[in-house]
Protein backbone atom coordinates (compact mmCIF):
# COMPACT_ATOMS: atom_id res chain seq x y z
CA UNK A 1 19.05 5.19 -32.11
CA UNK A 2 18.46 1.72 -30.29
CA UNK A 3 14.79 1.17 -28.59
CA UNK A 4 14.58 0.62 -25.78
CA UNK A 5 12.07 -1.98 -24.49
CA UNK A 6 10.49 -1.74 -21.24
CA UNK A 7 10.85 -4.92 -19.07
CA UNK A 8 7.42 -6.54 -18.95
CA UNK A 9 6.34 -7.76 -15.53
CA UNK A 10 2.83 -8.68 -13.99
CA UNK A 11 1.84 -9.00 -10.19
CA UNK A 12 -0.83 -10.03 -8.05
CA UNK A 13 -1.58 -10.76 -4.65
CA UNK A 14 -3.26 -8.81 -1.79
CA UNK A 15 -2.96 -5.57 -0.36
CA UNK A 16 -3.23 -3.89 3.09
CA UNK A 17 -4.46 -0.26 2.95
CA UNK A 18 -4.32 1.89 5.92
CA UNK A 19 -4.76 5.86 6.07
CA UNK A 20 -6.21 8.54 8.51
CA UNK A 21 -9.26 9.01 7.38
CA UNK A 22 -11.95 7.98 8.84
CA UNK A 23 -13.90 4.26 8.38
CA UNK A 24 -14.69 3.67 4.76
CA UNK A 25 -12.54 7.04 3.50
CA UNK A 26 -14.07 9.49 0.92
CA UNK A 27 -10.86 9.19 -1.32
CA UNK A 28 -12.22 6.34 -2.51
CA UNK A 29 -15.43 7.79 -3.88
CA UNK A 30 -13.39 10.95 -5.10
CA UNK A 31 -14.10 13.23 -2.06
CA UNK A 32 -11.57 15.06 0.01
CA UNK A 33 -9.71 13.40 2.40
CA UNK A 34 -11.79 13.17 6.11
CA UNK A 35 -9.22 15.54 7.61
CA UNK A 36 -8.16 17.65 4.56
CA UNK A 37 -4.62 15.65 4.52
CA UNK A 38 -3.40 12.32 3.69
CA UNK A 39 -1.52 10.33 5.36
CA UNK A 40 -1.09 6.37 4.89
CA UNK A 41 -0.34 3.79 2.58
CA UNK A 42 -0.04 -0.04 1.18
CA UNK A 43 1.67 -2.99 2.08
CA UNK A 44 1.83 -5.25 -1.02
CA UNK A 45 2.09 -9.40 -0.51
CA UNK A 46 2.84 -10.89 -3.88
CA UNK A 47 1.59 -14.19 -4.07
CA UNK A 48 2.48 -14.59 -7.89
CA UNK A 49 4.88 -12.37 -9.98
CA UNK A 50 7.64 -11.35 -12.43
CA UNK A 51 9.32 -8.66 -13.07
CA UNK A 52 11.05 -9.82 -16.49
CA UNK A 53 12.77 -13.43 -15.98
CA UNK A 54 12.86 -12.67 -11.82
CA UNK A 55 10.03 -14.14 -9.83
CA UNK A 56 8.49 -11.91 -7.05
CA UNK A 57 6.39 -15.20 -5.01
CA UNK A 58 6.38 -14.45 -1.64
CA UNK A 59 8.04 -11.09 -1.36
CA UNK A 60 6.25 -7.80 0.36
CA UNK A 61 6.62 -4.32 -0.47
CA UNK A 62 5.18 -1.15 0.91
CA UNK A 63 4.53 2.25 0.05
CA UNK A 64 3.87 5.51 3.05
CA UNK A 65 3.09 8.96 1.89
CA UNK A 66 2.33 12.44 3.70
CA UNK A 67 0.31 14.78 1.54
CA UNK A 68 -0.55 18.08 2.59
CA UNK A 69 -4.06 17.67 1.10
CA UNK A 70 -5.45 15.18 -0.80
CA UNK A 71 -3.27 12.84 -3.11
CA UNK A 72 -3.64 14.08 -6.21
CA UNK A 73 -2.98 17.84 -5.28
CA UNK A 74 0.87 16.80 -5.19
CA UNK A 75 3.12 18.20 -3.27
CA UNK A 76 3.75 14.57 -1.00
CA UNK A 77 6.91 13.15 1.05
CA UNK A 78 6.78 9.00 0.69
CA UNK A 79 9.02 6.21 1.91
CA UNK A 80 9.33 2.61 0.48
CA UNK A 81 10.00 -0.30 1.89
CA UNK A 82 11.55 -3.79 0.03
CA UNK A 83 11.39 -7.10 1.75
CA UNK A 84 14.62 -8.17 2.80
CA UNK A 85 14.75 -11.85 1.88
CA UNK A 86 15.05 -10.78 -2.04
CA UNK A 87 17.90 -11.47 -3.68
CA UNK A 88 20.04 -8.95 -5.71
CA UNK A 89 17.73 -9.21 -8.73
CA UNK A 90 14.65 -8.88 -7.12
CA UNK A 91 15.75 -6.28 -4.79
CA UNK A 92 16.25 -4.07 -7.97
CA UNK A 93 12.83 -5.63 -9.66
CA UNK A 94 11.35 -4.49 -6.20
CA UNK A 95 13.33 -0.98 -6.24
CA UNK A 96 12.01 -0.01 -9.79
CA UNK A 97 8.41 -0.62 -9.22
CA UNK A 98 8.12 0.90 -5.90
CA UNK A 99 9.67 3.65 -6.72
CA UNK A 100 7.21 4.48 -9.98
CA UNK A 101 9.80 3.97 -12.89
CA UNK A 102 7.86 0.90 -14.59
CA UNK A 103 4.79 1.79 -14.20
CA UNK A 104 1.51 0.33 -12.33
CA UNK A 105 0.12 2.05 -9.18
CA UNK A 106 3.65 3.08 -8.40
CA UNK A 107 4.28 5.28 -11.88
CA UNK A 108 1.48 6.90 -10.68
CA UNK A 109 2.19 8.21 -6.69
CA UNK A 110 5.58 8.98 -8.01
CA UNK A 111 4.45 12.06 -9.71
CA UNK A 112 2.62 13.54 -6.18
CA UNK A 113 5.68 13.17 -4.41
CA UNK A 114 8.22 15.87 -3.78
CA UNK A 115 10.87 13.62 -1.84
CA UNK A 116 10.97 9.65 -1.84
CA UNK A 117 12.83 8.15 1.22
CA UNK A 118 14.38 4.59 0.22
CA UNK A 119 13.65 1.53 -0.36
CA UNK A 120 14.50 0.91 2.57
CA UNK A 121 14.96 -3.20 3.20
CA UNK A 122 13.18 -4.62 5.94
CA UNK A 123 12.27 -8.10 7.73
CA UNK A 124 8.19 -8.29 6.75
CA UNK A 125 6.26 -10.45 9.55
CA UNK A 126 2.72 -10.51 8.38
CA UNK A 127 -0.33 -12.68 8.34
CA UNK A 128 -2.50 -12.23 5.15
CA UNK A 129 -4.52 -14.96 4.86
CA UNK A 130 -7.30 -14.15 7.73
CA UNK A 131 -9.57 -11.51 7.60
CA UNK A 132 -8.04 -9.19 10.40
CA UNK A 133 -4.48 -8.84 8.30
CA UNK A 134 -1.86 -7.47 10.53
CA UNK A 135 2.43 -6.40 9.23
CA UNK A 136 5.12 -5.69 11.08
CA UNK A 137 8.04 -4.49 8.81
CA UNK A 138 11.18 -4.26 11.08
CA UNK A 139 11.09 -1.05 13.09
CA UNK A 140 9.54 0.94 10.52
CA UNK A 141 6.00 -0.02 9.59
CA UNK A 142 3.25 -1.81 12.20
CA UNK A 143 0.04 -2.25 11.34
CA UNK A 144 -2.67 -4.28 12.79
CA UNK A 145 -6.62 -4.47 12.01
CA UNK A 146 -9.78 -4.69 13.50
CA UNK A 147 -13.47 -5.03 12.29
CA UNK A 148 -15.77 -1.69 12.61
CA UNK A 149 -18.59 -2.60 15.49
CA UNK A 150 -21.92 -0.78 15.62
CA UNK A 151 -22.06 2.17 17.90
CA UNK A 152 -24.51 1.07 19.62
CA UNK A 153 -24.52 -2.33 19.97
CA UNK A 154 -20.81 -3.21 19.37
CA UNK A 155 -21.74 -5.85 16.99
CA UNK A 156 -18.68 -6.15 14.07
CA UNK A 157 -20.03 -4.90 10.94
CA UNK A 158 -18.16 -6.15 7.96
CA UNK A 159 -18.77 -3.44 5.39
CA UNK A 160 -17.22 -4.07 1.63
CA UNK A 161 -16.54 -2.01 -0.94
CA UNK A 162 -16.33 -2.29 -4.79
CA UNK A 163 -14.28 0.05 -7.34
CA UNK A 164 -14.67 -0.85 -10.72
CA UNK A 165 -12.08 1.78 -11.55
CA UNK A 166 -9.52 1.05 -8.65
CA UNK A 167 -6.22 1.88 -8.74
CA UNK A 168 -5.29 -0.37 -6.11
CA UNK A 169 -8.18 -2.87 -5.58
CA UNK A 170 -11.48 -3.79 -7.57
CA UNK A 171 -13.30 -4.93 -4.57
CA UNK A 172 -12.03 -4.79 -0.84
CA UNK A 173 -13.29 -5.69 3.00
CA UNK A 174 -13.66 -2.22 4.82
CA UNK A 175 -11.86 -2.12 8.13
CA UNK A 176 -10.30 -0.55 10.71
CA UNK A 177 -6.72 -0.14 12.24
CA UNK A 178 -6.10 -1.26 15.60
CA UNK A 179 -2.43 -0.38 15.37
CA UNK A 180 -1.24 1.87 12.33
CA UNK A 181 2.01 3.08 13.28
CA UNK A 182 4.89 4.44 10.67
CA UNK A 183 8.12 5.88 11.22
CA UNK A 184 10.69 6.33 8.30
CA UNK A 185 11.04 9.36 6.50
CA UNK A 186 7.53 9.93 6.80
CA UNK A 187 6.21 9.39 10.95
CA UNK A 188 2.67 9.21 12.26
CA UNK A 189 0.07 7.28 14.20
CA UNK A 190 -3.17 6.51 13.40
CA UNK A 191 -4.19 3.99 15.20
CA UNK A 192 -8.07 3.73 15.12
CA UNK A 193 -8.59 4.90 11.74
CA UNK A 194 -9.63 3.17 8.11
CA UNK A 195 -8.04 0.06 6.83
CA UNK A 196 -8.92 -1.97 3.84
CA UNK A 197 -7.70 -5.28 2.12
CA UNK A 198 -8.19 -7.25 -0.67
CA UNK A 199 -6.66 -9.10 -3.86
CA UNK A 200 -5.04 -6.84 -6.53
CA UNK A 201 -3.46 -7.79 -9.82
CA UNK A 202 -1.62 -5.44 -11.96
CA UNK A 203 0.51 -5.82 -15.18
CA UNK A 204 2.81 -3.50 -16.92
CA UNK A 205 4.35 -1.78 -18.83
């Protein structure tokens, strides 16, 4: 029997995070999620990456779940989303890594989901390189973010947060949505809620 070798590939860039939990959200520290549920996601810009010979620069994916408790309990409904500028061969780079079959982040929300919508391929407009990051992915995803202010005397607060053992990020600005909109196989709105972004990098197999 012939062996098959698994198409190396190796990513990095930064992510938008946006849920509806509350500021901060315990699933980061291994608690429940605020509400019980989960519901939210990641928008991935790659600013350097190869899947194989086919370079990724410049391309966004994203990633939008519904769990009916936390993440790990399973049981989740998820859409994807590809940029639409890739070409044939990075559309199906894009479409095996989002959808969990090489590995990563990806490999591992594929096994909580029950039902994955897509990819679906959409026109990204997003601004990355400020602190406030905001998307727009056609009609599907919007997100836009805001800095947490002091109850009491309104002043932004710019917390941070760092997770040696990430799955997503090592180290990332805590935020929160201003906009958080999805609406795509999965459909909710939690505007007002936590946000988070920072620089991944991730390599697989």
């Amino acid at each position: 029997m012939a062996q098959v070798i698994a198409t190396k590939w190796t990513m990095k860039g930064r992510v938008l995070i946006a849920c509806n939990c509350d500021w901060g959200c315990p699933c980061n520290v291994n608690a429940l999620p605020t509400k019980g549920n989960c519901e939210g996601g990641w928008t991935w810009e790659v600013e350097e990456g190869a899947f194989g010979d086919t370079k990724l620069d410049g391309l966004y994916l994203s990633l939008f779940g519904d769990w009916p408790k936390a993440i790990h309990e399973g049981n989740g409904v998820a859409t994807a989303l590809i940029d639409d500028r890739a070409d044939r061969a990075q559309r199906e780079a894009l479409t095996t890594l989002v959808q969990g079959n090489a590995g990563g982040p990806w490999g591992l929300f594929r096994k909580t989901f029950t039902t994955l919508h897509g990819p679906t391929s959409v026109r990204y407009e997003a601004n990355f390189s400020g602190e406030l990051p905001t998307v727009k992915a056609g009609n599907v995803l919007e997100c836009t973010t805001q800095f947490i202010r002091n109850p009491v005397t309104s002043a932004t607060s710019h917390p941070r947060i760092v997770l040696p053992e990430g799955l997503i990020l090592k180290d990332g600005a805590l935020l929160a949505s201003k906009r958080f909109v999805v609406h795509d196989g999965v459909k909710y709105d939690h505007s007002g809620q936590y946000a988070a972004f920072g620089f991944f990098a991730y390599t697989g197999p």
